[in-house]
Each structure stands twice: as structure tokens, then as C-alpha cells.
Protein backbone atom coordinates (compact mmCIF):
# COMPACT_ATOMS: atom_id res chain seq x y z
CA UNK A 1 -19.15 41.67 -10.08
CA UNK A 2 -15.79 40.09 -10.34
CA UNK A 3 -15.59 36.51 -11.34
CA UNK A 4 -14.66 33.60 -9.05
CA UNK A 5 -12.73 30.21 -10.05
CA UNK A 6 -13.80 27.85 -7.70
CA UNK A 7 -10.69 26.94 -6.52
CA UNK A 8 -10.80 30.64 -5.04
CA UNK A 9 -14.15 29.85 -3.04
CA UNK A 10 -13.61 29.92 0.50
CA UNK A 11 -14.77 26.95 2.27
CA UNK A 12 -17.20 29.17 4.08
CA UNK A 13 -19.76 29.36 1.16
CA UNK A 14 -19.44 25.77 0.42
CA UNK A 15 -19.80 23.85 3.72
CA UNK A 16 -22.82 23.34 5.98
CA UNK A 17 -22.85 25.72 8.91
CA UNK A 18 -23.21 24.68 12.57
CA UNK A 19 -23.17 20.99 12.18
CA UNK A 20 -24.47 18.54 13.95
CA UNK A 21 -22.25 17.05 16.72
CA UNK A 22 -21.51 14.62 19.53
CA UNK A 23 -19.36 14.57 22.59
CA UNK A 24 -16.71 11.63 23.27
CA UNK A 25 -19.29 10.13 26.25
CA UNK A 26 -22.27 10.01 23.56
CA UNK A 27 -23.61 6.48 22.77
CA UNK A 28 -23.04 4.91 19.40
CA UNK A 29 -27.03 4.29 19.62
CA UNK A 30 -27.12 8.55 19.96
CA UNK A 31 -24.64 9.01 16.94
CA UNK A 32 -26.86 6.75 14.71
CA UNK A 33 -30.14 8.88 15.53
CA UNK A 34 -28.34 11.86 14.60
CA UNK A 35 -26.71 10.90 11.19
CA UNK A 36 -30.36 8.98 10.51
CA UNK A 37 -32.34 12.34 11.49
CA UNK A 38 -30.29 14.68 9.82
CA UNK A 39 -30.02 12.66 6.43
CA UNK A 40 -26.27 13.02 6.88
CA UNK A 41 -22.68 10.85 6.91
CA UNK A 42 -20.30 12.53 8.80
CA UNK A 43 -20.17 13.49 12.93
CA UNK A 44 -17.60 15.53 14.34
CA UNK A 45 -16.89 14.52 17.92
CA UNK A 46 -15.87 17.97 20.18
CA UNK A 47 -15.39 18.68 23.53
CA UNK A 48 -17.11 20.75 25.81
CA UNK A 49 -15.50 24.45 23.87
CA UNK A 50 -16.70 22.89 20.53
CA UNK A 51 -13.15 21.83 19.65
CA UNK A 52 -12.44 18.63 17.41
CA UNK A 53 -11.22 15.59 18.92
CA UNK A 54 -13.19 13.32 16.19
CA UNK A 55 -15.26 12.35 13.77
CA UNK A 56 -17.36 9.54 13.30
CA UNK A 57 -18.96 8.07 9.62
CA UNK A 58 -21.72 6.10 9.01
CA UNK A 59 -19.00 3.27 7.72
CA UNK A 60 -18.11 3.69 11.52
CA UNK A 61 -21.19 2.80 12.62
CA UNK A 62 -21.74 0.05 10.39
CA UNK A 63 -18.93 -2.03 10.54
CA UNK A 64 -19.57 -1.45 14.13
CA UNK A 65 -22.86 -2.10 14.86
CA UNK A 66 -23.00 -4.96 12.09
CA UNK A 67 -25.50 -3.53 10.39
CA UNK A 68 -27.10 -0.06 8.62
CA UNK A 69 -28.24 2.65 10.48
CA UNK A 70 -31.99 2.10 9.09
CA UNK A 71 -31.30 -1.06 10.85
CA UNK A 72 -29.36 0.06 14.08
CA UNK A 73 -32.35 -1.02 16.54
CA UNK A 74 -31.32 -4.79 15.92
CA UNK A 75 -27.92 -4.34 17.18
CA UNK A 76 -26.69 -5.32 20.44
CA UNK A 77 -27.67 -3.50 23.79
CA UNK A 78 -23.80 -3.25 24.32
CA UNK A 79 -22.36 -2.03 21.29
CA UNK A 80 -25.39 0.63 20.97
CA UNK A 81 -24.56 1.88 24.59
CA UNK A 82 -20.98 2.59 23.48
CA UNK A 83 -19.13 5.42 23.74
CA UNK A 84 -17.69 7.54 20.33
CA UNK A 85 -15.05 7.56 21.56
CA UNK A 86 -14.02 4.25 20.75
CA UNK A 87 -15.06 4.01 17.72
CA UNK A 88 -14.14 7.48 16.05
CA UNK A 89 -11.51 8.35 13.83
CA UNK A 90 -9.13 10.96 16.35
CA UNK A 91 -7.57 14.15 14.92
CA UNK A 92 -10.03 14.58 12.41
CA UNK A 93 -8.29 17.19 9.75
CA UNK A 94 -9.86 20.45 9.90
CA UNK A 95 -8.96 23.87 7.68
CA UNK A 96 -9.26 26.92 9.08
CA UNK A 97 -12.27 29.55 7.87
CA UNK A 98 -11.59 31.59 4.96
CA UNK A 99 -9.60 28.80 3.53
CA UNK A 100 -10.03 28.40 -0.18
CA UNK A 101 -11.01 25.71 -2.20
CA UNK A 102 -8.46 25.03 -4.53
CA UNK A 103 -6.21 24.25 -1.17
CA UNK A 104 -8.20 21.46 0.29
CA UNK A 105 -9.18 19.38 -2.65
CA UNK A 106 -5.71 17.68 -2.76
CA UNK A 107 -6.77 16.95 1.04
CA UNK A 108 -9.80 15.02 -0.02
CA UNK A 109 -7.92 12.87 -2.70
CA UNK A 110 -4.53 12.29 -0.60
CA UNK A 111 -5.90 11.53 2.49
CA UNK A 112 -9.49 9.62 1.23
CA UNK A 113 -11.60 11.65 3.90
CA UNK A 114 -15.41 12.25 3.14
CA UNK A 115 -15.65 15.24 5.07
CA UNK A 116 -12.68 17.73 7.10
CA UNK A 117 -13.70 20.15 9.21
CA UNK A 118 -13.68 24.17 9.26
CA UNK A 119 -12.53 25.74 12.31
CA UNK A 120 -12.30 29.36 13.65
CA UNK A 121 -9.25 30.96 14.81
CA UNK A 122 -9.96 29.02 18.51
CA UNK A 123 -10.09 26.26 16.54
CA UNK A 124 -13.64 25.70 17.38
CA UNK A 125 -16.03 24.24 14.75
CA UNK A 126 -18.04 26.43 12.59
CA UNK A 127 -18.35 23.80 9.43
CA UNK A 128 -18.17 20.42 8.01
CA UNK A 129 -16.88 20.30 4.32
CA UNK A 130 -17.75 17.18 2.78
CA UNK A 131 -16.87 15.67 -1.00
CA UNK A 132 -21.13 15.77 -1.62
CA UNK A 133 -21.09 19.64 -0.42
CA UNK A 134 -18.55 20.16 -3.35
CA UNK A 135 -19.98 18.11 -5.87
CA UNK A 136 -23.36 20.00 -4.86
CA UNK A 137 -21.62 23.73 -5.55
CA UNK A 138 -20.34 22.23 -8.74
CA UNK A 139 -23.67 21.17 -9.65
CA UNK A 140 -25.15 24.59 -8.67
CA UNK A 141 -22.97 26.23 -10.38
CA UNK A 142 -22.51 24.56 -13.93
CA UNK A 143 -19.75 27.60 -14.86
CA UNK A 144 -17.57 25.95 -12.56
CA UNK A 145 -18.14 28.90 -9.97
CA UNK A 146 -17.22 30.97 -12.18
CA UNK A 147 -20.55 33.19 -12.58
CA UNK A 148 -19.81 35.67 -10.49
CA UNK A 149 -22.92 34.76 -8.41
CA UNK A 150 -22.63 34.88 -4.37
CA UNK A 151 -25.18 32.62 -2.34
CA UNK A 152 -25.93 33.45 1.25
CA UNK A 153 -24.37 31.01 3.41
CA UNK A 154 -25.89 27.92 4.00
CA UNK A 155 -27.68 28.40 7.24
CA UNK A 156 -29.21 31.71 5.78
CA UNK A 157 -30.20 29.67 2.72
CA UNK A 158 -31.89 27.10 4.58
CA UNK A 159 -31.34 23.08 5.24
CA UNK A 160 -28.22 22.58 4.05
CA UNK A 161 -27.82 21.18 0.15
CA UNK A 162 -26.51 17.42 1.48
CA UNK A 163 -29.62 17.09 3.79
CA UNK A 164 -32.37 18.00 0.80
CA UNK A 165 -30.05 16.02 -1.24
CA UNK A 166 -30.36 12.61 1.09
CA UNK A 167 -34.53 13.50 0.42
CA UNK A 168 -34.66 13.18 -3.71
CA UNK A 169 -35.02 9.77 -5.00
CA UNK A 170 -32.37 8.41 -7.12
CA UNK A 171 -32.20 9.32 -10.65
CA UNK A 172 -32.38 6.40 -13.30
CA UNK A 173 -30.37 6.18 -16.19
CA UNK A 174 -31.59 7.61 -19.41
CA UNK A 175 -32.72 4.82 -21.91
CA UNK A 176 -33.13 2.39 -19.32
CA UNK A 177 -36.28 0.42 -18.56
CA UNK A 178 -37.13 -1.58 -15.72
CA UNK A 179 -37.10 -4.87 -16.60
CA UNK A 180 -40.19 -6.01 -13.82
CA UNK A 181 -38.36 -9.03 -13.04
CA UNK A 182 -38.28 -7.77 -8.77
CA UNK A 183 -41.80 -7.36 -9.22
CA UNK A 184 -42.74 -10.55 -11.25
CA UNK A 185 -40.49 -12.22 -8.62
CA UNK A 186 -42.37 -10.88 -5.41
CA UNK A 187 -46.15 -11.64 -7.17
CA UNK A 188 -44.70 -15.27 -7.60
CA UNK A 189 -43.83 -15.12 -3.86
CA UNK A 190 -47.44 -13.71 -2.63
CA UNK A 191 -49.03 -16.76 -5.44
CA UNK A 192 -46.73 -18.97 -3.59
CA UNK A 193 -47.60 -18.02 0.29
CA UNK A 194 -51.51 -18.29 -0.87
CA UNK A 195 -51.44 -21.88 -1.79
């Protein structure tokens, strides 16, 4: 088998497959359930033939709604009952399929997107690329891609890597302790309410 620089990956065995999306009538209060249920940060916006008119972040949200999306429910009737498509970002960039690598990194960095997404020839969506689907191929494959190895694609290999990634706990630092201040400061608190 032939070796493979990453930058000579297509996009195709890097993104997620058939993304999660949203039409330009959905509420904001919709596009918050689906970024919170499937664990990720980006949401194209397409029209009825699955074409791109936008996408929509979780920053979106937030500086919308005025608050996280684990806190969405406290937000306002009205701004919850909003449509995308005043809040989304239009004419989302999007690469077509069999695209490689090495060709939309400068994309990333120039134009500070998260996420662009991968079109078909009809320029419908197939994929969403995003920064922590790179970093996670990168991690996978320490050679820099370079192995040789091919994965299936990522709907034949199961959740896709940035929704089991949303699941693990943060890592801590090696060397570092806790200190057990937090949790000297909430017993204080509990001492305090008892009194």
C-alpha cells in the first residue's frame, strides 16, 4: 500500500458524513437541541435540495440567546422561537468532495471558520469538515497520515470521532494536583447554610 501525506487526504475520509442540519424557518430553540443532542458545534442551514445557504455555531447561539446551550431553556420565549435565518452566518464556504487536504487548511487559518462544508457536484451537502475532525485524524494517525492505513468512512465506522470526542472527560495536566480549594470552599458553604 502506497503511502499518503495528509495533505493528500481527501476531505471525504476526514469529515463526518450526513450531518446534522436545519432549514432557514427552524427555531433557534430547534438548533440548540440539535447541537446539544449531537455533542456537536457547527449547523449547516440548507434548503429544501440539501443545498447550503448557512451555518450556524454554538457562539451563534450564545451570544444570541445570552446564555449556553446547557442553559438555553432560560432564554426568552422570543429569541428561542426565532428563525436561523437571522442569526446564521450566509454563504457558508463549502469544498467540493474529493478535495484534498492540503488545499483547505489555508481556508481554516485565512478565513477563522470552525467548520466548511463538503458538497457534491449539485452542490448538495454530503459533509461537515471541522478544525476538531482534523486535529482528530492527526491524532489517529500519529505518522502524520502517512501509514498507509485507509479507515472506512465515518458513517461506516460509526458515531463520528467529534461526537465520542464531546463524551470523554477532559484530560488533566501531567504533574498537576488538585489543590481541593473548590471543594474546601463548597463544605464551608454547606457548614455555613446548617447554622
Amino acid at each position: 500500500m502506497t503511502e499518503q501525506a495528509f495533505q493528500d487526504v481527501p476531505v471525504e475520509k476526514v469529515m463526518t458524513h450526513n450531518p446534522a442540519v436545519v432549514e432557514p424557518e427552524s427555531t433557534l430553540s430547534e438548533a440548540a437541541e440539535a447541537l446539544l443532542q449531537g455533542g456537536f458545534r457547527h449547523l449547516p442551514v440548507v434548503n429544501g435540495e440539501g443545498r447550503p445557504l448557512g451555518m450556524i455555531s454554538e457562539r451563534d447561539l450564545r451570544a444570541r440567546l445570552g446564555t449556553d446551550l446547557y442553559g438555553f431553556t432560560r432564554a426568552t420565549v422570543e429569541a428561542l422561537s426565532e428563525p436561523v435565518s437571522g442569526v446564521m452566518t450566509p454563504d457558508p464556504i463549502s469544498v467540493k468532495a474529493g478535495t484534498r487536504i492540503g488545499a483547505v487548511l489555508d481556508s481554516f487559518a485565512d478565513e477563522r471558520v470552525g467548520a466548511l462544508l463538503v458538497v457534491d457536484e449539485a452542490d448538495r451537502i454530503t459533509g461537515i469538515l471541522s478544525y476538531v475532525d482534523l486535529l482528530l485524524w492527526l491524532r489517529d494517525h500519529p505518522a502524520g497520515g502517512t501509514g498507509g492505513e485507509t479507515l472506512p468512512p465515518r458513517s461506516e465506522a460509526g458515531a463520528p470521532a467529534l461526537r465520542r470526542a464531546s463524551a470523554r472527560k477532559p484530560a488533566r495536566k501531567a504533574g498537576k494536583k488538585r489543590s481541593g480549594a473548590p471543594a474546601r470552599k463548597k463544605a464551608a458553604r454547606r457548614r455555613g447554610r446548617r447554622r
